[in-house]
N, C-alpha and C. Protein backbone atom coordinates (compact mmCIF):
# COMPACT_ATOMS: atom_id res chain seq x y z
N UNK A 1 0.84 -1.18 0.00
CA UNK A 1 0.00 0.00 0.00
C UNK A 1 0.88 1.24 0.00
N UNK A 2 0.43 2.18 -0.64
CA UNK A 2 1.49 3.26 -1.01
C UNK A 2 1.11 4.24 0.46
N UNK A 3 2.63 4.73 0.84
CA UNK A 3 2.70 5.48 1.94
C UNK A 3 2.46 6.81 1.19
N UNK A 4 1.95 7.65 1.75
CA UNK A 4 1.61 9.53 1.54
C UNK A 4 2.77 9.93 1.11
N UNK A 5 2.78 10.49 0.09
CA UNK A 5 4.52 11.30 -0.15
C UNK A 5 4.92 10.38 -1.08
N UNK A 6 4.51 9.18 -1.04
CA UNK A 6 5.71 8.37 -1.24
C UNK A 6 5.22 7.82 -2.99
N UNK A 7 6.35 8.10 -4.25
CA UNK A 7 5.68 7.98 -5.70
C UNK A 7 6.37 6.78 -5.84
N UNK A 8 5.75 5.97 -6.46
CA UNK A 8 5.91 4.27 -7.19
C UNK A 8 7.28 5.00 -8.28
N UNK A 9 8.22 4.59 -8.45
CA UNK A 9 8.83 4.93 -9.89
C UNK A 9 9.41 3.64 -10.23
N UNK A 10 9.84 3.03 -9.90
CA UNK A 10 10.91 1.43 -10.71
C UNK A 10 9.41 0.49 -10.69
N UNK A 11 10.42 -0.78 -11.56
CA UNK A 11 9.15 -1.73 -11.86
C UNK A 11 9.15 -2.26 -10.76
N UNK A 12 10.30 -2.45 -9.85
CA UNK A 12 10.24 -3.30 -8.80
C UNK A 12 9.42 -2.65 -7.70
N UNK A 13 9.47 -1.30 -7.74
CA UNK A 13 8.22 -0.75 -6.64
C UNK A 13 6.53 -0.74 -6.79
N UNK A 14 6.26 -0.74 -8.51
CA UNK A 14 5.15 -0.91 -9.28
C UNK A 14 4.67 -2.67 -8.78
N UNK A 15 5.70 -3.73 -9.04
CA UNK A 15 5.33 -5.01 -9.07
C UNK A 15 4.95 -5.09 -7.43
N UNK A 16 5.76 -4.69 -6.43
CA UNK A 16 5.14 -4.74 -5.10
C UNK A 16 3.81 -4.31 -5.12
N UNK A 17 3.93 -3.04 -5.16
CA UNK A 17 2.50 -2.45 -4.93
C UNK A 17 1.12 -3.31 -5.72
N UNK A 18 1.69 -4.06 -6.84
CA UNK A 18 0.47 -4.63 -7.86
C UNK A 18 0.50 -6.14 -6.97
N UNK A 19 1.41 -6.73 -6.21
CA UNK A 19 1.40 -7.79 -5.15
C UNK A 19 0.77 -7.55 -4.17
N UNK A 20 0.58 -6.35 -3.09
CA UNK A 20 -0.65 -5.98 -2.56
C UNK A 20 -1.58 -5.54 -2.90
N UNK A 21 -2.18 -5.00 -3.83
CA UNK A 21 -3.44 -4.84 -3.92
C UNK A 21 -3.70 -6.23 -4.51
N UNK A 22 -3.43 -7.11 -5.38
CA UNK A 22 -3.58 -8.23 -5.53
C UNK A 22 -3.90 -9.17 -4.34
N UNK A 23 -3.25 -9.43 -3.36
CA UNK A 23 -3.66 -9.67 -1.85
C UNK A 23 -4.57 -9.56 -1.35
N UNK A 24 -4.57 -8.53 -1.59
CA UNK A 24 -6.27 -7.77 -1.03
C UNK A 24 -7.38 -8.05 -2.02
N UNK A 25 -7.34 -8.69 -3.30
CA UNK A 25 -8.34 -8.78 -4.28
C UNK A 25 -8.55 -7.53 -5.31
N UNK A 26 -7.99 -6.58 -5.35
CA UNK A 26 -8.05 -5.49 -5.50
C UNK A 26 -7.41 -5.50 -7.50
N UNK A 27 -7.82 -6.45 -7.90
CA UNK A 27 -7.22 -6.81 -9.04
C UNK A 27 -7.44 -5.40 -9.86
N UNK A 28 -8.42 -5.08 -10.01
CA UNK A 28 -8.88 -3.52 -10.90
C UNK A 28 -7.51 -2.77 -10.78
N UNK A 29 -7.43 -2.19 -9.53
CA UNK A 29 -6.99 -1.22 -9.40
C UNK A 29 -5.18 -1.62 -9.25
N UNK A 30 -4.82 -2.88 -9.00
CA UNK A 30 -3.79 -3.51 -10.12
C UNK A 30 -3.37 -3.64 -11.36
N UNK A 31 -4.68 -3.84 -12.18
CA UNK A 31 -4.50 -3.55 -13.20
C UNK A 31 -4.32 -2.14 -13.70
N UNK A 32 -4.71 -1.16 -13.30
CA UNK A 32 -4.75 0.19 -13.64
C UNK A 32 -3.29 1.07 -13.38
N UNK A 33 -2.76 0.15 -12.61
CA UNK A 33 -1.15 0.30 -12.23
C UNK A 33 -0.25 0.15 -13.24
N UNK A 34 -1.00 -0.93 -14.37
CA UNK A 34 -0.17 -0.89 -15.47
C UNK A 34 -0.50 -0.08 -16.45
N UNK A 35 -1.55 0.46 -16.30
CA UNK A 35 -1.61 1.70 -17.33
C UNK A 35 -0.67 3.06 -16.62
N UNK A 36 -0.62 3.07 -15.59
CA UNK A 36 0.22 4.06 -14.81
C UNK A 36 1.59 4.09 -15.03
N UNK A 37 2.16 2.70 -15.50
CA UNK A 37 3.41 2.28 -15.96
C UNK A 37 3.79 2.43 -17.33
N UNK A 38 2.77 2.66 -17.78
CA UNK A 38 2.72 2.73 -18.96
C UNK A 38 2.96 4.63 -19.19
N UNK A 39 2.47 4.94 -18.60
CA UNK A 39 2.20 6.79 -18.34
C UNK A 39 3.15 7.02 -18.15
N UNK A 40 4.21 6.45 -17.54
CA UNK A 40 5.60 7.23 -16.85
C UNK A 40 6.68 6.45 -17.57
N UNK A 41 6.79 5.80 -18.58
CA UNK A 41 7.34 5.54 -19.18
C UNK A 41 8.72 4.34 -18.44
N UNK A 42 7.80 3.48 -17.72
CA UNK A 42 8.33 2.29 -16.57
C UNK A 42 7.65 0.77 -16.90
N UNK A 43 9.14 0.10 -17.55
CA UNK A 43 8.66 -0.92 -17.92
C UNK A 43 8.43 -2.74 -17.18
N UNK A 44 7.42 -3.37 -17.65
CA UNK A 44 6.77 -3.93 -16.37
C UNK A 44 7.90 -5.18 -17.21
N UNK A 45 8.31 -5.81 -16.36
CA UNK A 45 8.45 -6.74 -16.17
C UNK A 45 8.08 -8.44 -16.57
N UNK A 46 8.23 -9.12 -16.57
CA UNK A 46 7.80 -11.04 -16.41
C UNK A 46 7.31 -11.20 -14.78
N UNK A 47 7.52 -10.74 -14.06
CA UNK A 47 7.61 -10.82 -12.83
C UNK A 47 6.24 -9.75 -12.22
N UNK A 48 6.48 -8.66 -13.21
CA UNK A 48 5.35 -7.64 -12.73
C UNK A 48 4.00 -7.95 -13.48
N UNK A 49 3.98 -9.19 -14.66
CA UNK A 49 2.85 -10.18 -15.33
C UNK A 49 2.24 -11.02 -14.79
N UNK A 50 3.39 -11.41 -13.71
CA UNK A 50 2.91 -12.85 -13.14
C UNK A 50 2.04 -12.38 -11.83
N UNK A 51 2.27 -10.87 -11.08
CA UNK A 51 1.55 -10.11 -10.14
C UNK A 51 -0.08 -9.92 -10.39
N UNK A 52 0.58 -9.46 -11.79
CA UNK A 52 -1.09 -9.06 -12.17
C UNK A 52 -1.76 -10.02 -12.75
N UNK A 53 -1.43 -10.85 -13.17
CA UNK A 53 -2.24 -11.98 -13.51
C UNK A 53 -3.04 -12.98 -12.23
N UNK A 54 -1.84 -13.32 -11.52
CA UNK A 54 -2.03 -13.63 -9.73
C UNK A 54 -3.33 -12.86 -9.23
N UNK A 55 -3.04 -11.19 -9.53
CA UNK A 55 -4.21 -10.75 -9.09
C UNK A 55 -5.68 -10.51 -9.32
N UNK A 56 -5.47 -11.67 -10.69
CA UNK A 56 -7.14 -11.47 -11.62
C UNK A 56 -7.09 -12.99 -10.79
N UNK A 57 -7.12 -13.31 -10.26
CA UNK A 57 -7.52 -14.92 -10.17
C UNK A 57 -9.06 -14.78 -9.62
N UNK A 58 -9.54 -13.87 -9.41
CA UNK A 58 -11.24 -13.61 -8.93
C UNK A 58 -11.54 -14.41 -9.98
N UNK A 59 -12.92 -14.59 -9.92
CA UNK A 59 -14.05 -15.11 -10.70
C UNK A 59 -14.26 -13.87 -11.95
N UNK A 60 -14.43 -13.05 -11.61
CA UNK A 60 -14.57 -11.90 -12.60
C UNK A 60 -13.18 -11.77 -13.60
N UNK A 61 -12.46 -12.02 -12.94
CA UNK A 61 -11.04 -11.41 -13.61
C UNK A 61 -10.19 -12.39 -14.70
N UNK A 62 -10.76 -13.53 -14.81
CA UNK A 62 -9.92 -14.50 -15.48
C UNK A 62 -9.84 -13.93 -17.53
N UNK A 63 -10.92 -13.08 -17.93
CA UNK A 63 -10.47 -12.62 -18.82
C UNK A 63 -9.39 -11.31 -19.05
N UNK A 64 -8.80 -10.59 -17.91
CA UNK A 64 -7.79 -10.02 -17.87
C UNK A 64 -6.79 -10.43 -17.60
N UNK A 65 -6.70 -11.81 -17.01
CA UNK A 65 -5.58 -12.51 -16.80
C UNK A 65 -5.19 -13.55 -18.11
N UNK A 66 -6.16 -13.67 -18.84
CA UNK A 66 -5.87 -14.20 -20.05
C UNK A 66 -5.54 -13.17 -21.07
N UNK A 67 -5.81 -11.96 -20.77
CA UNK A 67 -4.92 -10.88 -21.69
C UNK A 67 -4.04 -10.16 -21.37
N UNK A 68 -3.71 -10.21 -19.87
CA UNK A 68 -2.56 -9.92 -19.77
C UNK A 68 -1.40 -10.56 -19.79
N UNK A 69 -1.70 -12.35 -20.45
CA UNK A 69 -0.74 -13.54 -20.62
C UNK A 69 -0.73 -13.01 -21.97
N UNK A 70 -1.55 -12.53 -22.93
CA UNK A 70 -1.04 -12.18 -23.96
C UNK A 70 -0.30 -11.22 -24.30
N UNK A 71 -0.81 -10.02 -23.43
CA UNK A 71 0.23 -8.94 -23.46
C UNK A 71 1.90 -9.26 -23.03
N UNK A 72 1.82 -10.50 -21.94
CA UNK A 72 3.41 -10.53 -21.77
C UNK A 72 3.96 -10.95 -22.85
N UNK A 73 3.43 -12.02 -23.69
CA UNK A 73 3.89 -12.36 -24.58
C UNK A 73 4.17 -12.18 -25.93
N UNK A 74 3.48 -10.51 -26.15
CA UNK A 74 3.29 -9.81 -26.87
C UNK A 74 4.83 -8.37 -26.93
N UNK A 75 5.02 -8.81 -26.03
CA UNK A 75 6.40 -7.99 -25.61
C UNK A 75 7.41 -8.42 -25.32
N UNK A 76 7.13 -9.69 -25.73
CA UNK A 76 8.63 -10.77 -26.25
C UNK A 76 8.81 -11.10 -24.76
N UNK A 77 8.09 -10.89 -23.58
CA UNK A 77 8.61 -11.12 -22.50
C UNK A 77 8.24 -12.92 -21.94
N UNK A 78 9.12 -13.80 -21.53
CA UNK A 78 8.78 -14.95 -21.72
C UNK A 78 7.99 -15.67 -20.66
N UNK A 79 6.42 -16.10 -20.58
CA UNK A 79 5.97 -16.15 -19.37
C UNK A 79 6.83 -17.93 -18.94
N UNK A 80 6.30 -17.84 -18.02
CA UNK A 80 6.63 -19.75 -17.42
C UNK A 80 5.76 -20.30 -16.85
N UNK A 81 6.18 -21.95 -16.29
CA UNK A 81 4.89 -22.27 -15.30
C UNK A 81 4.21 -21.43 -14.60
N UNK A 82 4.45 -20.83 -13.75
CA UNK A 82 3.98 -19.80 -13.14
C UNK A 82 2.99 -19.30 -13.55
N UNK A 83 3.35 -18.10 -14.38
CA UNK A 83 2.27 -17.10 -14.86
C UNK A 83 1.34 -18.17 -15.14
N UNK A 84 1.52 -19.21 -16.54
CA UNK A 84 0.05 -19.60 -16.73
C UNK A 84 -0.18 -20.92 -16.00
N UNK A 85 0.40 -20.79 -14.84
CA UNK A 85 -0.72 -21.66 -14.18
C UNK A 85 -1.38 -20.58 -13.42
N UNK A 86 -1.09 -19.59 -12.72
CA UNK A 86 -1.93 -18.52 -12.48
C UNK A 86 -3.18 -18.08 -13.30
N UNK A 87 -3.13 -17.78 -14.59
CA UNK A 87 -3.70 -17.83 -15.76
C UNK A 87 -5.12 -18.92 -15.75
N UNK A 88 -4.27 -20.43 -15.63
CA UNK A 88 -5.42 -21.28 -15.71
C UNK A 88 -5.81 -21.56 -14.42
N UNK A 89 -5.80 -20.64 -13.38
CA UNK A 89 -6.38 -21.14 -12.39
C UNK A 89 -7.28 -20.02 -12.29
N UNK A 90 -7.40 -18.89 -12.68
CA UNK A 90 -7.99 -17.93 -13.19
C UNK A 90 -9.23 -18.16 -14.11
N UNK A 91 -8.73 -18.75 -14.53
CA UNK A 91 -10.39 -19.41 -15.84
C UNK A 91 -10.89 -20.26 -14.91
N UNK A 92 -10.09 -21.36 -13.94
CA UNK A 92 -10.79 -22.21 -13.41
C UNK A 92 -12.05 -21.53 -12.44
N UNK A 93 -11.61 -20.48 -11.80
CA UNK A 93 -12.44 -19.76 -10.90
C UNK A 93 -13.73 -18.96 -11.49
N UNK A 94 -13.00 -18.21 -12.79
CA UNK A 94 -14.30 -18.09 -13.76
C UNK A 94 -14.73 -18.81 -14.31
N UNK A 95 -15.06 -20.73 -13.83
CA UNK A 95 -15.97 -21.84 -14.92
C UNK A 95 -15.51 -21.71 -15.64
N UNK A 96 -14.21 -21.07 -16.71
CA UNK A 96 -14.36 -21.28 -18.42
C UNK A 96 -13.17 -22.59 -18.86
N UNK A 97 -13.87 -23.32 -18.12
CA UNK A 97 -12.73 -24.63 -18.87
C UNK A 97 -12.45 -24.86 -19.88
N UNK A 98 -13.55 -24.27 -20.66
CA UNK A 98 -13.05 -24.34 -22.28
C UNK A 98 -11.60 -23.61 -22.33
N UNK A 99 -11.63 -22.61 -22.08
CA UNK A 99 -10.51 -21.84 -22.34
C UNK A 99 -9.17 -21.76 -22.01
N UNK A 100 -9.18 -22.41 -20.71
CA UNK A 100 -8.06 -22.80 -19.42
C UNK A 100 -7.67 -24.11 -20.36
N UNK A 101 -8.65 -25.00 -20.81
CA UNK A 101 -8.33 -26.02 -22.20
C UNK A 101 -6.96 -25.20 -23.12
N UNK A 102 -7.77 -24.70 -23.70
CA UNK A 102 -7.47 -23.99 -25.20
C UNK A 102 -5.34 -23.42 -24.45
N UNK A 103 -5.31 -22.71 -23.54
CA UNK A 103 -4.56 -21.74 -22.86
C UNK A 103 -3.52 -23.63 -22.87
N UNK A 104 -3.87 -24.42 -22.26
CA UNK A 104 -3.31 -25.51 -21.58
C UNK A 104 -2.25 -26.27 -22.70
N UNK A 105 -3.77 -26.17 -23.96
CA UNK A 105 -2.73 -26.91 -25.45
C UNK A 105 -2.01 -26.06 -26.07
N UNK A 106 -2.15 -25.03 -25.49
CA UNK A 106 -0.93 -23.60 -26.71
C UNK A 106 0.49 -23.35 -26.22
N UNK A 107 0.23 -23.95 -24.48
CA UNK A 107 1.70 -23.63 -23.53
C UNK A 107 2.84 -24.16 -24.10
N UNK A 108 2.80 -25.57 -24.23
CA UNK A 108 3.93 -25.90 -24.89
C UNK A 108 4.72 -25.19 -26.56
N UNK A 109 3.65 -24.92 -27.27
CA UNK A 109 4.11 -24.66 -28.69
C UNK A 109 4.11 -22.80 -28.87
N UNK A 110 3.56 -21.98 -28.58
CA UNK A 110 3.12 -20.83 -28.77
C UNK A 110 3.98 -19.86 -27.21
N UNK A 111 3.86 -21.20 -26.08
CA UNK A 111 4.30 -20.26 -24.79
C UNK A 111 5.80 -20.72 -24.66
N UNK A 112 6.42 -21.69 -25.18
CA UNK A 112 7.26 -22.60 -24.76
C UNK A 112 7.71 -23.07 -23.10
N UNK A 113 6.32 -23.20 -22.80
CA UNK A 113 6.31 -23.96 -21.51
C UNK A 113 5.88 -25.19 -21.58
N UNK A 114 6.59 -25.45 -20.52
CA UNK A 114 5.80 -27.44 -20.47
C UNK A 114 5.39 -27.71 -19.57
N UNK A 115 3.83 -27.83 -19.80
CA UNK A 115 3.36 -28.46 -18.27
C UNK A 115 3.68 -28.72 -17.41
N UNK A 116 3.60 -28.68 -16.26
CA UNK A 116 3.61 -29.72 -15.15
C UNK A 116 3.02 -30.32 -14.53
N UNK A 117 2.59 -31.06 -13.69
CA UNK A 117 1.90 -32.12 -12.88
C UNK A 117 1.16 -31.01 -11.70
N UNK A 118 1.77 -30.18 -11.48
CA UNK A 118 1.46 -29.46 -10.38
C UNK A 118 0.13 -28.04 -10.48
C-alpha cells in the first residue's frame, strides 16, 4: 500500500504495490497500475505479469488474466509455469474450462512452456 509522499517509480516498486493490492483482491486497481506504468514511461516486467495476472484470479477477472498472458507475450517477454498456471487457475475460478483447455494446449508450442503435474 502506497505510503503519503511516497511515488511508485521502478518496476520493482510498481510489481510490489500490484502484489498488494492483488492480496487484497483489489485486481482492478492492479490492473490500472499498469496503465500508470505505462504513463511514466516504466517498464513492467515477467515478474510484474505474473503479479497481475495472480491478481485477476477472482471469478470476474480471469479474462484479464488471459490478456494480460497475452500482453506478456506480446512484448517478447517470456511467461513460465507460473504465470500460466496462475492464468489457468484464473479461468478455473471463472468456470471457463473451455478456455483454461485452449490456454493448456498452446503452452507448450506458442508459450514454450511445459506443463507440469502441479
Amino acid at each position: 500500500m502506497r505510503q503519503p509522499g511516497f511515488a511508485v517509480q521502478t518496476t520493482k516498486e510498481y510489481t510490489l504495490e500490484i502484489k498488494s493490492l492483488g492480496r487484497r483482491g483489489l485486481w482492478k486497481e492492479a490492473i490500472a497500475l499498469l496503465d500508470e506504468m505505462e504513463l511514466r514511461a516504466v517498464s513492467p516486467s515477467i515478474i510484474t505479469f505474473s503479479a497481475l495476472i495472480s491478481a485477476c484470479r477472482e471469478e470476474a477477472g480471469w479474462e484479464s488474466a488471459v490478456a494480460l498472458l497475452r500482453e506478456a507475450m506480446n512484448r517478447r517477454l517470456h511467461p513460465d509455469v507460473i504465470i500460466c498456471s496462475a492464468a489457468l487457475s484464473a479461468c478455473e475460478r471463472g468456470q471457463q474450462w473451455q478456455v483454461a483447455v485452449s490456454l493448456y494446449e498452446k503452452m507448450p508450442a506458442s508459450m514454450r512452456v511445459i506443463p507440469d503435474l502441479i
